[in-house]
PDB file of N, CA and C in Angstrom:
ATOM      1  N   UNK A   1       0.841  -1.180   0.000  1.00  0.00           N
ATOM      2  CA  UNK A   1       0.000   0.000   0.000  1.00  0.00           C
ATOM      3  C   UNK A   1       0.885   1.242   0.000  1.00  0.00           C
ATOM      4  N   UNK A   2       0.685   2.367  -1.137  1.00  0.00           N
ATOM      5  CA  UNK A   2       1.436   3.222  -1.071  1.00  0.00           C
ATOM      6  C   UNK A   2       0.658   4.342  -0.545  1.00  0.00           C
ATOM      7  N   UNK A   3       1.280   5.448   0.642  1.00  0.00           N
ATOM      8  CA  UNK A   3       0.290   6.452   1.095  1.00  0.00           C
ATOM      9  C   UNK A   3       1.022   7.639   0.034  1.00  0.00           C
ATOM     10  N   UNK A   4      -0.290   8.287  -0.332  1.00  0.00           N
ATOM     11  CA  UNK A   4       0.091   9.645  -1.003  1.00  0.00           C
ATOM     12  C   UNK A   4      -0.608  10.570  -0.164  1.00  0.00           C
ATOM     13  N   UNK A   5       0.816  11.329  -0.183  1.00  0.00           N
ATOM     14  CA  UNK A   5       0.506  12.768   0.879  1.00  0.00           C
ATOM     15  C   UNK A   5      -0.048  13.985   0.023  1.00  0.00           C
ATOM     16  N   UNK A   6      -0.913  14.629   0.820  1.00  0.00           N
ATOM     17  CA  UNK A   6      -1.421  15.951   0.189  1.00  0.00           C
ATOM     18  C   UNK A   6      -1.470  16.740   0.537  1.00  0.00           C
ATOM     19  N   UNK A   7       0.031  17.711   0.881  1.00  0.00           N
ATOM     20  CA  UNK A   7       0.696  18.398   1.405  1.00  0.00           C
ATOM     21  C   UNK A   7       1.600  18.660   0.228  1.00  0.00           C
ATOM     22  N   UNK A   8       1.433  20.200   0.027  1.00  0.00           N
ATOM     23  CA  UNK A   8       2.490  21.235  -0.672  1.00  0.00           C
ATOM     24  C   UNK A   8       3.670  21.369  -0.235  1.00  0.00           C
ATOM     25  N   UNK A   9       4.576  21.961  -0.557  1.00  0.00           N
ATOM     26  CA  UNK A   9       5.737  22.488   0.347  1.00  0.00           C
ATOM     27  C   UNK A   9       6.093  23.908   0.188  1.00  0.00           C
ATOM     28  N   UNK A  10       5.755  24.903   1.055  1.00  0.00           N
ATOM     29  CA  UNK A  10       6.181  26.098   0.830  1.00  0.00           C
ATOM     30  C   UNK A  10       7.432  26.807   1.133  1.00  0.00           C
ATOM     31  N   UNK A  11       8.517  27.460   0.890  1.00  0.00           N
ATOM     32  CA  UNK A  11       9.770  28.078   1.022  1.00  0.00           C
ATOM     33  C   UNK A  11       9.239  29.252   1.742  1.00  0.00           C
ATOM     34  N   UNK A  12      10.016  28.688   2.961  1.00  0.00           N
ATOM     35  CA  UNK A  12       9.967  30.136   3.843  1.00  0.00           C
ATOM     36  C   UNK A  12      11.620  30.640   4.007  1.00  0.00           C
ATOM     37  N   UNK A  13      11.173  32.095   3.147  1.00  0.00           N
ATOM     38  CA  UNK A  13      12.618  33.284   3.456  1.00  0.00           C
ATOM     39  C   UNK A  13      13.168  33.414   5.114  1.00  0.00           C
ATOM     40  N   UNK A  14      13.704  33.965   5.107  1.00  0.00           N
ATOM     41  CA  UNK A  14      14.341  34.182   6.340  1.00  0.00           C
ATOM     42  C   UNK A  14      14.151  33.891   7.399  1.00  0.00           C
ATOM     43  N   UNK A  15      14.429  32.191   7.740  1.00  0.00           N
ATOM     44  CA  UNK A  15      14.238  31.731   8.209  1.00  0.00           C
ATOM     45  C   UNK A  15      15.507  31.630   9.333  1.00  0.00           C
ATOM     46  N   UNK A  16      15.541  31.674  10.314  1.00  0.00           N
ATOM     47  CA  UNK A  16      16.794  31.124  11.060  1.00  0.00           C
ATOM     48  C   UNK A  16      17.110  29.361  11.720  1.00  0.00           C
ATOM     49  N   UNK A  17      17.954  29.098  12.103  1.00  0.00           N
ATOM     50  CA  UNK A  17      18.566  27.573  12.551  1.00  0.00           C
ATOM     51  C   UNK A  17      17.740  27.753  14.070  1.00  0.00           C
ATOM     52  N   UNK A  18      16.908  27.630  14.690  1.00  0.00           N
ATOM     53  CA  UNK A  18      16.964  27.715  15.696  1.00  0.00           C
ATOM     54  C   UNK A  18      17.696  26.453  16.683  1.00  0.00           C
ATOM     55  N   UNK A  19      18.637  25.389  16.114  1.00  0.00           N
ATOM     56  CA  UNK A  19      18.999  24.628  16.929  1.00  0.00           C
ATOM     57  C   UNK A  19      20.496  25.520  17.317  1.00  0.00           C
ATOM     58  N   UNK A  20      21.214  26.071  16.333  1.00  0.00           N
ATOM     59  CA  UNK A  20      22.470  26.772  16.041  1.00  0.00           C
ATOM     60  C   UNK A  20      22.271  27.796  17.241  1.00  0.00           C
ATOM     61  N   UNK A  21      20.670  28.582  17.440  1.00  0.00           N
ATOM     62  CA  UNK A  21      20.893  29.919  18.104  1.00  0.00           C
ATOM     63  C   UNK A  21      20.565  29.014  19.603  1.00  0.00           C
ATOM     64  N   UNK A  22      19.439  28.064  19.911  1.00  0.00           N
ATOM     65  CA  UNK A  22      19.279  27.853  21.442  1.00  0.00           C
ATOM     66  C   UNK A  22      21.153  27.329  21.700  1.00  0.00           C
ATOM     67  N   UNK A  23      21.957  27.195  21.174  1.00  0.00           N
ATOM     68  CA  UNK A  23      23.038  26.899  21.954  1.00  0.00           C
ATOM     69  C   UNK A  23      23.814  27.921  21.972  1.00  0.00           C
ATOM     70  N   UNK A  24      24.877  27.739  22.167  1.00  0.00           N
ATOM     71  CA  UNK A  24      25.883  28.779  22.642  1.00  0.00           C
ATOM     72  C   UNK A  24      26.040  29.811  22.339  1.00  0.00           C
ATOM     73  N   UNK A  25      25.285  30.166  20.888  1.00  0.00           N
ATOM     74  CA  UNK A  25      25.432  31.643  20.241  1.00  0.00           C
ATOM     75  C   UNK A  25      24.802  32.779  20.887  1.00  0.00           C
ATOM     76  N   UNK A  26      23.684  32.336  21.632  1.00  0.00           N
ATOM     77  CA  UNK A  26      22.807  32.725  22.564  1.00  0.00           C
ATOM     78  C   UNK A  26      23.316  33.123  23.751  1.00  0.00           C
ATOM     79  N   UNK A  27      24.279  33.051  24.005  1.00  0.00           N
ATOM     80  CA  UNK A  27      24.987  32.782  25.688  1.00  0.00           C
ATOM     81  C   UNK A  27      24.555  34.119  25.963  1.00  0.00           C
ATOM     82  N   UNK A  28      25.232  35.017  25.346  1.00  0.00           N
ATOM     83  CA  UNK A  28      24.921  37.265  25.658  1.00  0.00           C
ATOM     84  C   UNK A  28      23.373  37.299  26.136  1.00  0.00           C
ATOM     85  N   UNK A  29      22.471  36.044  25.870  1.00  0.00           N
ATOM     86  CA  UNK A  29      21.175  36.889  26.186  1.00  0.00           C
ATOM     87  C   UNK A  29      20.681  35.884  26.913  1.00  0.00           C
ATOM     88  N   UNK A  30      20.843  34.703  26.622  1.00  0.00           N
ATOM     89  CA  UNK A  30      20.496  33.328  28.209  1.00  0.00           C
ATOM     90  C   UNK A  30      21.111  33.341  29.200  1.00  0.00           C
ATOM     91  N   UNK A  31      22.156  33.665  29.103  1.00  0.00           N
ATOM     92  CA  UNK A  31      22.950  33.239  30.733  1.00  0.00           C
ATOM     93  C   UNK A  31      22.160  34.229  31.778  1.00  0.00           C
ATOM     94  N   UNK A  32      21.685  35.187  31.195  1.00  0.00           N
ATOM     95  CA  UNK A  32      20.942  36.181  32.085  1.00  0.00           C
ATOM     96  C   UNK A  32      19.280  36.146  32.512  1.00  0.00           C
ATOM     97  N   UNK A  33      18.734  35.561  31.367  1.00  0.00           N
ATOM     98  CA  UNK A  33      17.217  34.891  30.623  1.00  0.00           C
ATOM     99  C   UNK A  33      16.373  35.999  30.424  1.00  0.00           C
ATOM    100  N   UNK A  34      17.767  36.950  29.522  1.00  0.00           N
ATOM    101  CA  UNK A  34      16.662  37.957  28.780  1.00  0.00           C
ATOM    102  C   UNK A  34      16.002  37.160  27.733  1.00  0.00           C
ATOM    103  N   UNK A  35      14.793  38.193  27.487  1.00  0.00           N
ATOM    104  CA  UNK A  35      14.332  39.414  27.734  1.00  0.00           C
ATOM    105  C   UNK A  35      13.537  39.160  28.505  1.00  0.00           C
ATOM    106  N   UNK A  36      13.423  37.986  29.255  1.00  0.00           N
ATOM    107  CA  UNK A  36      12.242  37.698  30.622  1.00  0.00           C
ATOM    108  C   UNK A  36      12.642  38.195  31.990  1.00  0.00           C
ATOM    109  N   UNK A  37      13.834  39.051  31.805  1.00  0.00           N
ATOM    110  CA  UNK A  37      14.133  39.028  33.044  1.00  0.00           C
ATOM    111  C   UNK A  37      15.476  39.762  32.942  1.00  0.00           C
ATOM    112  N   UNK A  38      16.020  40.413  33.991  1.00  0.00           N
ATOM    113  CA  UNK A  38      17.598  41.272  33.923  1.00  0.00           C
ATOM    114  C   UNK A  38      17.509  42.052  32.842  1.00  0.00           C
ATOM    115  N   UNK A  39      16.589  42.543  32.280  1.00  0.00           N
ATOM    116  CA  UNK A  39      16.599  43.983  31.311  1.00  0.00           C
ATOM    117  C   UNK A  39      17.918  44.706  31.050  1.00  0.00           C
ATOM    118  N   UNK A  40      18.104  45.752  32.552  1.00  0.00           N
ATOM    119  CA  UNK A  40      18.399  46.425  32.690  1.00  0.00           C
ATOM    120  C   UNK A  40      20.081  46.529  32.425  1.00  0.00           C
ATOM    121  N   UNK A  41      20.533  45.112  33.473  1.00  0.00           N
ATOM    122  CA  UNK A  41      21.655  44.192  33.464  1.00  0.00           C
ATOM    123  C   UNK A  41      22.248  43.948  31.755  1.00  0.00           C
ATOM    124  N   UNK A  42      21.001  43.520  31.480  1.00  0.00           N
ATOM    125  CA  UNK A  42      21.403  43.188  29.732  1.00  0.00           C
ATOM    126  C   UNK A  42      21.943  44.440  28.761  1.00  0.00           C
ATOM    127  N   UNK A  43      21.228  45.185  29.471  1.00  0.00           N
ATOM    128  CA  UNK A  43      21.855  46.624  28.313  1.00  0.00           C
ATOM    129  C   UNK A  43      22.446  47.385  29.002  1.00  0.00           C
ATOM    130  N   UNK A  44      23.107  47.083  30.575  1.00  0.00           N
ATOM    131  CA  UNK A  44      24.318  47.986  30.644  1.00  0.00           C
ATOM    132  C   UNK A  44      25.748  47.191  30.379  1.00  0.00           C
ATOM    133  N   UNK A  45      25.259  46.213  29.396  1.00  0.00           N
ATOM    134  CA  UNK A  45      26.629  45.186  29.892  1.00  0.00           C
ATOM    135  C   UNK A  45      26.720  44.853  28.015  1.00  0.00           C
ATOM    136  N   UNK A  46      25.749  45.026  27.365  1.00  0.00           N
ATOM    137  CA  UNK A  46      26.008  44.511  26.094  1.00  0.00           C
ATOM    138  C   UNK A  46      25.964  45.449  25.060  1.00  0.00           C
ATOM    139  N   UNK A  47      27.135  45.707  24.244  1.00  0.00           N
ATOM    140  CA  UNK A  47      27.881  44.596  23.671  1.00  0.00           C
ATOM    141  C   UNK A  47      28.807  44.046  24.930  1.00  0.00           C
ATOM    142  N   UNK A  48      29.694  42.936  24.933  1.00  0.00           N
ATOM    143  CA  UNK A  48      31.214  42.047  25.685  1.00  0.00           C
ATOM    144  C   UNK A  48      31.812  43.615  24.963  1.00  0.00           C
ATOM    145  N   UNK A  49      32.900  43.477  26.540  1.00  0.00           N
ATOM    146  CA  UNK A  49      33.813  44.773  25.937  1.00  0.00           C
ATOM    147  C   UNK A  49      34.998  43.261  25.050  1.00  0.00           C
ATOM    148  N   UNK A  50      34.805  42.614  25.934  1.00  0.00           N
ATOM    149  CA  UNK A  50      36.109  41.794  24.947  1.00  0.00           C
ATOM    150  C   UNK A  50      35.413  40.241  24.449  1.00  0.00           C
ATOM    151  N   UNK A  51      36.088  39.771  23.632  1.00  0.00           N
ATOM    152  CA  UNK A  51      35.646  38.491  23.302  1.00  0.00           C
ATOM    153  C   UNK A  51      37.045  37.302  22.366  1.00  0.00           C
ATOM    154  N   UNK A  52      37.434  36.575  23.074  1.00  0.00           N
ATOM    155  CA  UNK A  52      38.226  35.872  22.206  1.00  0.00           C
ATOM    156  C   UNK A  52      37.861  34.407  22.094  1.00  0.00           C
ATOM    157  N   UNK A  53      38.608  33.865  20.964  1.00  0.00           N
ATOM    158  CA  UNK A  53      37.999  32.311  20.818  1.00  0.00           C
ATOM    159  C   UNK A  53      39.552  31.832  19.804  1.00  0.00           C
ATOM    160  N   UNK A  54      39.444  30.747  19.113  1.00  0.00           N
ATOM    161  CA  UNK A  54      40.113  30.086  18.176  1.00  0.00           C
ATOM    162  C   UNK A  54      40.013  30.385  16.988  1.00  0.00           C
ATOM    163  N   UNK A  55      40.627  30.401  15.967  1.00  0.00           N
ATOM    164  CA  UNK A  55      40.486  30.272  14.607  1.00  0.00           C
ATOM    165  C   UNK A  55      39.603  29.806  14.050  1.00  0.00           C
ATOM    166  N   UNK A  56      39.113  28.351  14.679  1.00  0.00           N
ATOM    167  CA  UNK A  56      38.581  27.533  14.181  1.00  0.00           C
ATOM    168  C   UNK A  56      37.444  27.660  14.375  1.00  0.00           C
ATOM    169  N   UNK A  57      36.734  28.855  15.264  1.00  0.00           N
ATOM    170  CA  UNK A  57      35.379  29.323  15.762  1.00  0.00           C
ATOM    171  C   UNK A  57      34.711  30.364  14.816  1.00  0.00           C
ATOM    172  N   UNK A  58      35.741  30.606  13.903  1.00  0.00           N
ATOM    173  CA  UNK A  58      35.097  31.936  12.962  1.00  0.00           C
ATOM    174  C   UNK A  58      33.929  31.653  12.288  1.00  0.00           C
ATOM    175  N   UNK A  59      33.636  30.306  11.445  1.00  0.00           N
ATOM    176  CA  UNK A  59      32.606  29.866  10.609  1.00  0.00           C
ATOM    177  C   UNK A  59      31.386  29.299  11.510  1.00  0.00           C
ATOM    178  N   UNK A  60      31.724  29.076  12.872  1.00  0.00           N
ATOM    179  CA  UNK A  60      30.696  28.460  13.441  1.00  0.00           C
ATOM    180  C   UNK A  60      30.286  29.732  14.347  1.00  0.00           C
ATOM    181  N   UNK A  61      31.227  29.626  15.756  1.00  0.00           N
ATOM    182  CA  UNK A  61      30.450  30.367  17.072  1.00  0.00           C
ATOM    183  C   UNK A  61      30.627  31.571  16.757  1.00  0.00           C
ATOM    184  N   UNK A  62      31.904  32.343  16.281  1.00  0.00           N
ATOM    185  CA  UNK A  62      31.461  33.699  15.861  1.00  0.00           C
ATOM    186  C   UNK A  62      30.643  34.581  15.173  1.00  0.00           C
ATOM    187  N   UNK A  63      30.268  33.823  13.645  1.00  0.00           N
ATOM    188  CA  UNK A  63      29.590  34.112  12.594  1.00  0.00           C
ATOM    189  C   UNK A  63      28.064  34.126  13.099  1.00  0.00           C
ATOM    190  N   UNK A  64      27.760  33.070  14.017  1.00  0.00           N
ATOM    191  CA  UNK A  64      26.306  32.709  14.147  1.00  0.00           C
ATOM    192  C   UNK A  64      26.123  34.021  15.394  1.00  0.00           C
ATOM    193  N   UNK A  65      26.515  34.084  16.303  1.00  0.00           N
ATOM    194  CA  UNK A  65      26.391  34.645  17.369  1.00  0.00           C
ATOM    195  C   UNK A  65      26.504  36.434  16.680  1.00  0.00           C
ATOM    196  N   UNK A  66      27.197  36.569  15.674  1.00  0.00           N
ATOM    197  CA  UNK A  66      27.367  38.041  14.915  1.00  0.00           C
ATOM    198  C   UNK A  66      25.941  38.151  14.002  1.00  0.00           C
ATOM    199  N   UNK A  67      25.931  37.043  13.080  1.00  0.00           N
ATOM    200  CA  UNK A  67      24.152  37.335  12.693  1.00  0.00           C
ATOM    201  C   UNK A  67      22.986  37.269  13.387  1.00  0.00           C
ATOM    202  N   UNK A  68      22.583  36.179  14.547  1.00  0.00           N
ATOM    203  CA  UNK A  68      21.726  36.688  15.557  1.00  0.00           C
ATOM    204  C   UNK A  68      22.144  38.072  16.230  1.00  0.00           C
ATOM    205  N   UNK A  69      23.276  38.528  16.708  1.00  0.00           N
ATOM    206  CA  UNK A  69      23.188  39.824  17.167  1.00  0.00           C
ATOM    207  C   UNK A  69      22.189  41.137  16.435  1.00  0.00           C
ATOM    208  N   UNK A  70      22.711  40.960  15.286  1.00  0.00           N
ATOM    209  CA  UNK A  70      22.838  42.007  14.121  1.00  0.00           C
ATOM    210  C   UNK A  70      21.178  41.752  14.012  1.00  0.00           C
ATOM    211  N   UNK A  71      20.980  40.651  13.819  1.00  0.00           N
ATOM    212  CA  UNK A  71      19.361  40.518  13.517  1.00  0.00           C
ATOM    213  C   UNK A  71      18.952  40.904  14.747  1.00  0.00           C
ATOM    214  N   UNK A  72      18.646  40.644  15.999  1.00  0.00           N
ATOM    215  CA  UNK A  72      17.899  41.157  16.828  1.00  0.00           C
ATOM    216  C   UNK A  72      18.444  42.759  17.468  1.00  0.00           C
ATOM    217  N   UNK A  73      19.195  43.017  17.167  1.00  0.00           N
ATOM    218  CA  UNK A  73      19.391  44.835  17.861  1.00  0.00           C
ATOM    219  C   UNK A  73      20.430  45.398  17.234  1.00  0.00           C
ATOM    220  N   UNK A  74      20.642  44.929  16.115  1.00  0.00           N
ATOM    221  CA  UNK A  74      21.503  45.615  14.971  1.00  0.00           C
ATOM    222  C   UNK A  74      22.445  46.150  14.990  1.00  0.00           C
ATOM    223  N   UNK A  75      23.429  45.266  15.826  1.00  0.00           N
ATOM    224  CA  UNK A  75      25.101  45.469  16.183  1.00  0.00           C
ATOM    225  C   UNK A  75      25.827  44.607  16.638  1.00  0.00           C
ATOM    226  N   UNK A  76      26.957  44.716  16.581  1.00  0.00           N
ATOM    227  CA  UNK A  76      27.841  43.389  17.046  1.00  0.00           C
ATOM    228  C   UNK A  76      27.865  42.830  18.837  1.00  0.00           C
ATOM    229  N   UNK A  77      27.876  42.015  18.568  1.00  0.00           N
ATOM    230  CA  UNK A  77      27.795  41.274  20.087  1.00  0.00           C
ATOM    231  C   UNK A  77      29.154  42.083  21.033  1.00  0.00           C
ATOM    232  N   UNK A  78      29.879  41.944  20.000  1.00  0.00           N
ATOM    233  CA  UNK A  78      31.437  42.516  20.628  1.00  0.00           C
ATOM    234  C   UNK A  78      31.903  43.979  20.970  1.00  0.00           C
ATOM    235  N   UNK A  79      32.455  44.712  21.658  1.00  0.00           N
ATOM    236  CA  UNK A  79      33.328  45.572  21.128  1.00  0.00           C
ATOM    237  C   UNK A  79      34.859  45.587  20.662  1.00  0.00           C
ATOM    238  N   UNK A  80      35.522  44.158  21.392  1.00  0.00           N
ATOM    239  CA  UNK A  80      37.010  44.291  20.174  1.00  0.00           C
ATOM    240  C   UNK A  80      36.860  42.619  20.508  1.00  0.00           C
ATOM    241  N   UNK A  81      37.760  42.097  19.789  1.00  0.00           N
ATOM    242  CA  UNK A  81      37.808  40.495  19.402  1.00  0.00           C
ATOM    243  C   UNK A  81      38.825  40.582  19.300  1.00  0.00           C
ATOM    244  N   UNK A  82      39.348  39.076  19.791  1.00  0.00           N
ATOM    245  CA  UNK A  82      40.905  38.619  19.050  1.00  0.00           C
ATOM    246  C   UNK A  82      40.489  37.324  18.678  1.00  0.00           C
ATOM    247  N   UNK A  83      41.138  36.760  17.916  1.00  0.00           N
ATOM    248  CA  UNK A  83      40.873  35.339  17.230  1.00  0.00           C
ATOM    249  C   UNK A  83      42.696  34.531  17.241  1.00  0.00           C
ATOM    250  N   UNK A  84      42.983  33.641  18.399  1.00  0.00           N
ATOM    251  CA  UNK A  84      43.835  32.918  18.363  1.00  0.00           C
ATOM    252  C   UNK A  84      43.861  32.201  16.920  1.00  0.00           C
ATOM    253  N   UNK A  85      45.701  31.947  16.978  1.00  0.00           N
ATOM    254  CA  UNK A  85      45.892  30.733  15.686  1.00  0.00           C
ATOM    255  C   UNK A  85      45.802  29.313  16.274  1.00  0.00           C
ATOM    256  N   UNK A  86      46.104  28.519  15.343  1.00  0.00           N
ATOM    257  CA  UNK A  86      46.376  26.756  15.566  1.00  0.00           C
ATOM    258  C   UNK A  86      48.001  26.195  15.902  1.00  0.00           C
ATOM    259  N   UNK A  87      48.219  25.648  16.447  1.00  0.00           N
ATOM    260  CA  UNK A  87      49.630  25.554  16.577  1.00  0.00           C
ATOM    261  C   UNK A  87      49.256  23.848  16.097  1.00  0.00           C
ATOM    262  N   UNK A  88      49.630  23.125  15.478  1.00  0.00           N
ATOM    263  CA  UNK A  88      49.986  22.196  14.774  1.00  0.00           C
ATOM    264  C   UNK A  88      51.739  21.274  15.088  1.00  0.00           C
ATOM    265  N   UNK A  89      51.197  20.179  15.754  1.00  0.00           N
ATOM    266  CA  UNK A  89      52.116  19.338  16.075  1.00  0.00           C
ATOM    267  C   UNK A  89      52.685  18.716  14.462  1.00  0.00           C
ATOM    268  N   UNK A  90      54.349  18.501  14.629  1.00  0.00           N
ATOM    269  CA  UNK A  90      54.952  18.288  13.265  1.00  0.00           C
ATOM    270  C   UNK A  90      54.838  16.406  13.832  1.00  0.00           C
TER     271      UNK A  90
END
């Protein structure tokens, strides 16, 4: 017995990952559990005056955590960044 479904499929634009944002990219606004709560806390403290990570974080935790920023209050999470290198065993 074969079931045929009768269901369209529609393309929805701008859509975001929400598995990408409930994790870590989120940290600037969960660790506190804005916007339900610590308002005030949240916007005397954000943007991070500093923020560093790995090289290897640019395509994942930085990038994601810089377009949710930008999308919800239209600026960088950061005010200065450094981005460590890889040191590679010979």
């Amino acid at each position: 017995m074969v079931r045929v479904w009768k269901v369209s499929n529609i393309r929805r634009n701008r859509v975001l990952d929400w598995y990408l944002i409930l994790c870590s990219h989120s940290m600037p606004y969960a660790q506190i559990h804005y916007p339900f709560e610590n308002k005030e806390l949240f916007e005397s403290t954000f943007p991070a005056n500093f923020i560093s990570e790995g090289i290897d974080q640019t395509r994942g935790w930085f990038y994601t955590l810089l377009v949710l920023s930008t999308h919800l209050f239209g600026r960088a999470p950061w005010q200065n960044l450094i981005v460590t290198g890889l040191v590679l065993a010979a």
